[in-house]
N, C-alpha and C. Protein backbone atom coordinates (compact mmCIF):
# COMPACT_ATOMS: atom_id res chain seq x y z
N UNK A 1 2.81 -17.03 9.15
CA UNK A 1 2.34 -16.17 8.08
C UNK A 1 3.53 -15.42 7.51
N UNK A 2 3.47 -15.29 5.88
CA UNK A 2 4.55 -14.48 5.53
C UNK A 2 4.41 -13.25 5.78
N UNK A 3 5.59 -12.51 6.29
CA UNK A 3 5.74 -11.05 6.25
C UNK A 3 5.11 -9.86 5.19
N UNK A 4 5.20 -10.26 4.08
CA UNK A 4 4.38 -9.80 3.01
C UNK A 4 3.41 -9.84 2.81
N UNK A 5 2.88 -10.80 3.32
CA UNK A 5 1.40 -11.24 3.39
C UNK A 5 0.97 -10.75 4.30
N UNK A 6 1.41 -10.77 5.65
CA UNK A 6 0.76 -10.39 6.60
C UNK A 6 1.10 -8.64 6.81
N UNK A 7 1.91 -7.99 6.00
CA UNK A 7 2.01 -6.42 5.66
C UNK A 7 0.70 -5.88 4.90
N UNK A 8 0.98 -6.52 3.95
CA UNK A 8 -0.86 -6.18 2.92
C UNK A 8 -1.45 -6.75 3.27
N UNK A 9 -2.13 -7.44 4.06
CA UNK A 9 -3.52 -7.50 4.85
C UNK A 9 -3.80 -6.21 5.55
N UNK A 10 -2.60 -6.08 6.30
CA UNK A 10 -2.91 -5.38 7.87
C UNK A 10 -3.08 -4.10 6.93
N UNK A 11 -2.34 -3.49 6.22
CA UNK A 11 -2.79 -2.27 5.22
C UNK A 11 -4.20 -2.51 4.72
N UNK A 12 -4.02 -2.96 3.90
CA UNK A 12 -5.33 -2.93 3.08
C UNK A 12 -6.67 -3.49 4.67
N UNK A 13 -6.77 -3.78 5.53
CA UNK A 13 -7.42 -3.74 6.30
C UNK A 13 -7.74 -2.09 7.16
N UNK A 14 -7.11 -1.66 7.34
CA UNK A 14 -6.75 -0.68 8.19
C UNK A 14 -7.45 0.16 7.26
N UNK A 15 -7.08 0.32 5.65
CA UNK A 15 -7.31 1.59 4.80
C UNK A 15 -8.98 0.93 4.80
N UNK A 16 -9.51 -0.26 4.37
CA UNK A 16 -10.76 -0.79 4.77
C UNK A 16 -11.55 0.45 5.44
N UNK A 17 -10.58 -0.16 6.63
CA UNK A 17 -11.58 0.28 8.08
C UNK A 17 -11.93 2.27 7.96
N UNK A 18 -11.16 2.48 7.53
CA UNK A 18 -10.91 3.77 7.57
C UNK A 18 -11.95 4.37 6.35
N UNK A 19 -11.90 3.72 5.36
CA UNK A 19 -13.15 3.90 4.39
C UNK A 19 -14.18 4.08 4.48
N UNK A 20 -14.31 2.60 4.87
CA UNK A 20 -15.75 2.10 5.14
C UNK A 20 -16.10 2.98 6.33
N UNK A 21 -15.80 2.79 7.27
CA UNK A 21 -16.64 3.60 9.00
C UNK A 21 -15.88 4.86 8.98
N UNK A 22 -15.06 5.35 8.25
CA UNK A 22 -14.99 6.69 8.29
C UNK A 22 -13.85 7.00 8.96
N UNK A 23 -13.16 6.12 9.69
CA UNK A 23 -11.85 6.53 11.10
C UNK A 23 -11.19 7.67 10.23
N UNK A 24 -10.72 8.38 11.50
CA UNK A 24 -9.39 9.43 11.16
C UNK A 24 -8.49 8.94 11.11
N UNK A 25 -7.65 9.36 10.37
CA UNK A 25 -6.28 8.66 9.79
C UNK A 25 -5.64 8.24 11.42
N UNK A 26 -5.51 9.54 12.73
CA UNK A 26 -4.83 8.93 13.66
C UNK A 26 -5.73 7.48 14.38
N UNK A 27 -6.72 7.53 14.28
CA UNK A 27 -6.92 6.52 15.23
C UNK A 27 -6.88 4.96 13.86
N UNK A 28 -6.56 5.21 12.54
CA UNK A 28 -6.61 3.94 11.89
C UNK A 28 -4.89 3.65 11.89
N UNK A 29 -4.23 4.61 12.23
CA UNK A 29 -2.90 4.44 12.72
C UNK A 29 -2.56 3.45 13.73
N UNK A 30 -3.56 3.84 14.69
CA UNK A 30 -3.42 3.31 16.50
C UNK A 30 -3.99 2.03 16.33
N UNK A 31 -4.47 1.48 15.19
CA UNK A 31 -4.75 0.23 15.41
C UNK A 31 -4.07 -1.04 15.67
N UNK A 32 -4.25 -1.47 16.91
CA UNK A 32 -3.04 -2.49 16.89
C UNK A 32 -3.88 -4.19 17.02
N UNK A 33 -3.02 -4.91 17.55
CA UNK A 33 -3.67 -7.10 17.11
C UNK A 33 -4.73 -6.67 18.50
N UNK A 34 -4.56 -5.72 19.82
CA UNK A 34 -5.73 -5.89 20.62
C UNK A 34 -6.58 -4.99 20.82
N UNK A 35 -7.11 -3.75 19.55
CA UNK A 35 -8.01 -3.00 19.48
C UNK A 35 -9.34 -3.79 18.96
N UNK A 36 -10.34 -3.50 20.21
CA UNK A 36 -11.38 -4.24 20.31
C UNK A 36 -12.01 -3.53 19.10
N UNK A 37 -13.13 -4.63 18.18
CA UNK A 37 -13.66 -3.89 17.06
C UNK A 37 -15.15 -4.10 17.44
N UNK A 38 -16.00 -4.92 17.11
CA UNK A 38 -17.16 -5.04 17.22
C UNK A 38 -17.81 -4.76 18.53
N UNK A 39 -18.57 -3.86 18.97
CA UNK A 39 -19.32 -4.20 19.86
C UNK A 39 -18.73 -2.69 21.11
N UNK A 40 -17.09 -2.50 20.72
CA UNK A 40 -16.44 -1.09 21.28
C UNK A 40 -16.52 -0.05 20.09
N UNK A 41 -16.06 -0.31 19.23
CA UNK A 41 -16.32 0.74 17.97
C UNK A 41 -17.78 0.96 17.37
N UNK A 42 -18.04 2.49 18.44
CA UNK A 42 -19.59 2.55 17.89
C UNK A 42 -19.75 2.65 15.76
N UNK A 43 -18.69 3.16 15.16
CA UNK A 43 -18.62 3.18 14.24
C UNK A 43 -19.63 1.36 13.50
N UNK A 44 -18.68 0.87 13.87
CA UNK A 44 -18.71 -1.05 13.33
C UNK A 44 -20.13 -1.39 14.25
N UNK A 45 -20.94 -1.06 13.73
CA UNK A 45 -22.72 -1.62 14.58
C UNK A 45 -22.68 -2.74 13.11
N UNK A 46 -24.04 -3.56 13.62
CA UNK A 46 -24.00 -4.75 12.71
C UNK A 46 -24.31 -4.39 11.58
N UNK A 47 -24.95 -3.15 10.83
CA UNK A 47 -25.24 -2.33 9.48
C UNK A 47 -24.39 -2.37 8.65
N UNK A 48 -22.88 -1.86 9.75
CA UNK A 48 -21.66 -1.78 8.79
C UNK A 48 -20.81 -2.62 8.66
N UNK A 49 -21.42 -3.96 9.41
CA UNK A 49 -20.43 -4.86 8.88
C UNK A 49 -20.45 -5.72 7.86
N UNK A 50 -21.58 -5.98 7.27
CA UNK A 50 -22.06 -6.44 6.07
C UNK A 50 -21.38 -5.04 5.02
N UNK A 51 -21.08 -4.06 4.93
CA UNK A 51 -20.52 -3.27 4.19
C UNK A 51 -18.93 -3.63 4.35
N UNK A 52 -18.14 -3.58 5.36
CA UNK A 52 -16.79 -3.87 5.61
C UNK A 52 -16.42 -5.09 5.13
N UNK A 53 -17.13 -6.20 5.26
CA UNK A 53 -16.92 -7.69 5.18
C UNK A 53 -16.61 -7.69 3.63
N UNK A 54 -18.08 -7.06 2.50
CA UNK A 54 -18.20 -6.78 1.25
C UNK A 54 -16.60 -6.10 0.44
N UNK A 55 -16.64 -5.18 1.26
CA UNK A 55 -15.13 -4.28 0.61
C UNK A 55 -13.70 -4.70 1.05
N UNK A 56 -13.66 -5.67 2.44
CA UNK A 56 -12.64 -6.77 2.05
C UNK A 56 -12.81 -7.98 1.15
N UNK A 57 -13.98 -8.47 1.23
CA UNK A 57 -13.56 -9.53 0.12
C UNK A 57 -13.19 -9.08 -1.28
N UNK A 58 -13.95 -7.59 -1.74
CA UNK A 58 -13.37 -7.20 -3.41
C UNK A 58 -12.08 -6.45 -3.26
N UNK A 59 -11.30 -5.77 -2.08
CA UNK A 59 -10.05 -5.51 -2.33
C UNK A 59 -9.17 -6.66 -2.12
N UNK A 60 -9.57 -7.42 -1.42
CA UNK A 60 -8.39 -8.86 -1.52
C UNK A 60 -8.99 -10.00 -2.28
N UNK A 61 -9.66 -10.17 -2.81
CA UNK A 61 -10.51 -11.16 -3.62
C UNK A 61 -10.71 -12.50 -2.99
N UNK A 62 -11.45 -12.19 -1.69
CA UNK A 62 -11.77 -13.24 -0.89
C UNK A 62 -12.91 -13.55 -1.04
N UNK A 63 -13.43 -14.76 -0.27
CA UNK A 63 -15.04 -14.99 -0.18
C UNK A 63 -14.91 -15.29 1.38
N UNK A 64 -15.48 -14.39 2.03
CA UNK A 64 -15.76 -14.90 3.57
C UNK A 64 -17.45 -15.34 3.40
N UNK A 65 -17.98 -16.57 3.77
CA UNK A 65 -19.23 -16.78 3.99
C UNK A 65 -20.17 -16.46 4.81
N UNK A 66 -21.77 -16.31 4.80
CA UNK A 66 -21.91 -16.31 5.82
C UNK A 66 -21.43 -16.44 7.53
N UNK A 67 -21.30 -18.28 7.13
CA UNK A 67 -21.38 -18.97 8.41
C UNK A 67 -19.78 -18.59 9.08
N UNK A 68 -19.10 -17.99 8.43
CA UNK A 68 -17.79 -17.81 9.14
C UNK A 68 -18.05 -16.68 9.78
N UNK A 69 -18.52 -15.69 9.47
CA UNK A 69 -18.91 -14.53 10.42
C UNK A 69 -19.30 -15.00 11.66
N UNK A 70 -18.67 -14.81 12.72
CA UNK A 70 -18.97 -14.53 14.10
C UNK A 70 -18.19 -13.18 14.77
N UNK A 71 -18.79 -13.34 16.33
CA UNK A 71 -17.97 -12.22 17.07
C UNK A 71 -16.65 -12.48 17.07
N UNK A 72 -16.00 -13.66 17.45
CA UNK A 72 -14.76 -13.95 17.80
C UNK A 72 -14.11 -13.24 16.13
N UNK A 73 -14.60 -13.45 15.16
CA UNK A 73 -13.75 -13.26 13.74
C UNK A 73 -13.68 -11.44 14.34
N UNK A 74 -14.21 -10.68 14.65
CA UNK A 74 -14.55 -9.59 14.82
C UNK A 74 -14.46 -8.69 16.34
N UNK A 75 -13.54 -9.59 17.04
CA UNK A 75 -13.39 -8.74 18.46
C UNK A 75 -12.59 -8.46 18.71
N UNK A 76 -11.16 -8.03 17.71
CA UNK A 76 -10.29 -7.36 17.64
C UNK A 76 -9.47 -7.31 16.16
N UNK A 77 -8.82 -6.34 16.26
CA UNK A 77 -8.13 -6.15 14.80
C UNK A 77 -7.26 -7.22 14.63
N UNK A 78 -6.40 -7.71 15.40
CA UNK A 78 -5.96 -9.10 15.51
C UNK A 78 -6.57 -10.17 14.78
N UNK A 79 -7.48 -10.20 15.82
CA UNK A 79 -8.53 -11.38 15.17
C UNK A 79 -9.09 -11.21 13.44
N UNK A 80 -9.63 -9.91 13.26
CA UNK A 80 -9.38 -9.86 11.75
C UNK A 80 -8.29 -10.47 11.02
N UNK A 81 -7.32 -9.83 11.22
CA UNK A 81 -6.25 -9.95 10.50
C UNK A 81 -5.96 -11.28 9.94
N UNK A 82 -5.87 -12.22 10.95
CA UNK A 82 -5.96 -13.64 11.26
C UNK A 82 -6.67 -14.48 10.68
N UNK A 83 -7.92 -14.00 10.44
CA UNK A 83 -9.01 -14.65 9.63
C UNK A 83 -8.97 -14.16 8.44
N UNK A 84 -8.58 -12.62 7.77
CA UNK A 84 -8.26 -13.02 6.40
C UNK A 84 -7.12 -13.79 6.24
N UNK A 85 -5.98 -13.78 6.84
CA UNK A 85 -4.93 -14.45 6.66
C UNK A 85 -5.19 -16.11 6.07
N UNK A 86 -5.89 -16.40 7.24
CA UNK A 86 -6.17 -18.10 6.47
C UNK A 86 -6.71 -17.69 5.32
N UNK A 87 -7.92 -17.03 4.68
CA UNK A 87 -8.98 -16.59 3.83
C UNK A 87 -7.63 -16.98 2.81
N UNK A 88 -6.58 -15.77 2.39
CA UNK A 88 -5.93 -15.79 1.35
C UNK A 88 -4.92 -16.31 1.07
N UNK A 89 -4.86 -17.38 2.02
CA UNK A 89 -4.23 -18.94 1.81
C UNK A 89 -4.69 -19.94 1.26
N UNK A 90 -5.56 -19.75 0.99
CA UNK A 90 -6.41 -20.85 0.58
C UNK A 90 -6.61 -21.09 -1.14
């Protein structure tokens, strides 16, 4: 992954997260590739992830589908990252 690419994801993810579920700036700081998201972050229940999913695809102009949503896309910030990464390769 390019460096640039993979800089503005991880931003524009992070500011996401911080939007959408509300985080305090320190803990959207502390986010690192093995902060567990779904299922440890009472924030991210399944309500708000249909909201998060929504406000990454219109700040990066992705289409994540349904059927790509799973836990694994979603059980760490890592794993995010990763899966838009392919997303805006494409």
């Amino acid at each position: 992954m390019i460096s640039e690419d993979y800089d503005r994801i991880d931003a524009t993810l992070r500011s996401t997260l911080h939007d959408v579920l509300g985080l305090g700036e320190a803990r959207t700081a502390a986010l690192d590739a093995d902060t567990a998201l779904f299922g440890a972050m009472p924030e991210l229940d399944s309500m708000a992830v249909a909201g998060l999913l929504t406000e990454i695809e219109e700040r990066l102009g992705i289409l994540i589908e349904d059927d790509e949503v799973d836990g694994e896309m979603l059980e760490s910030f890592g794993a995010l990252v990763r899966f838009v990464a392919t997303k805006t390769r494409r």
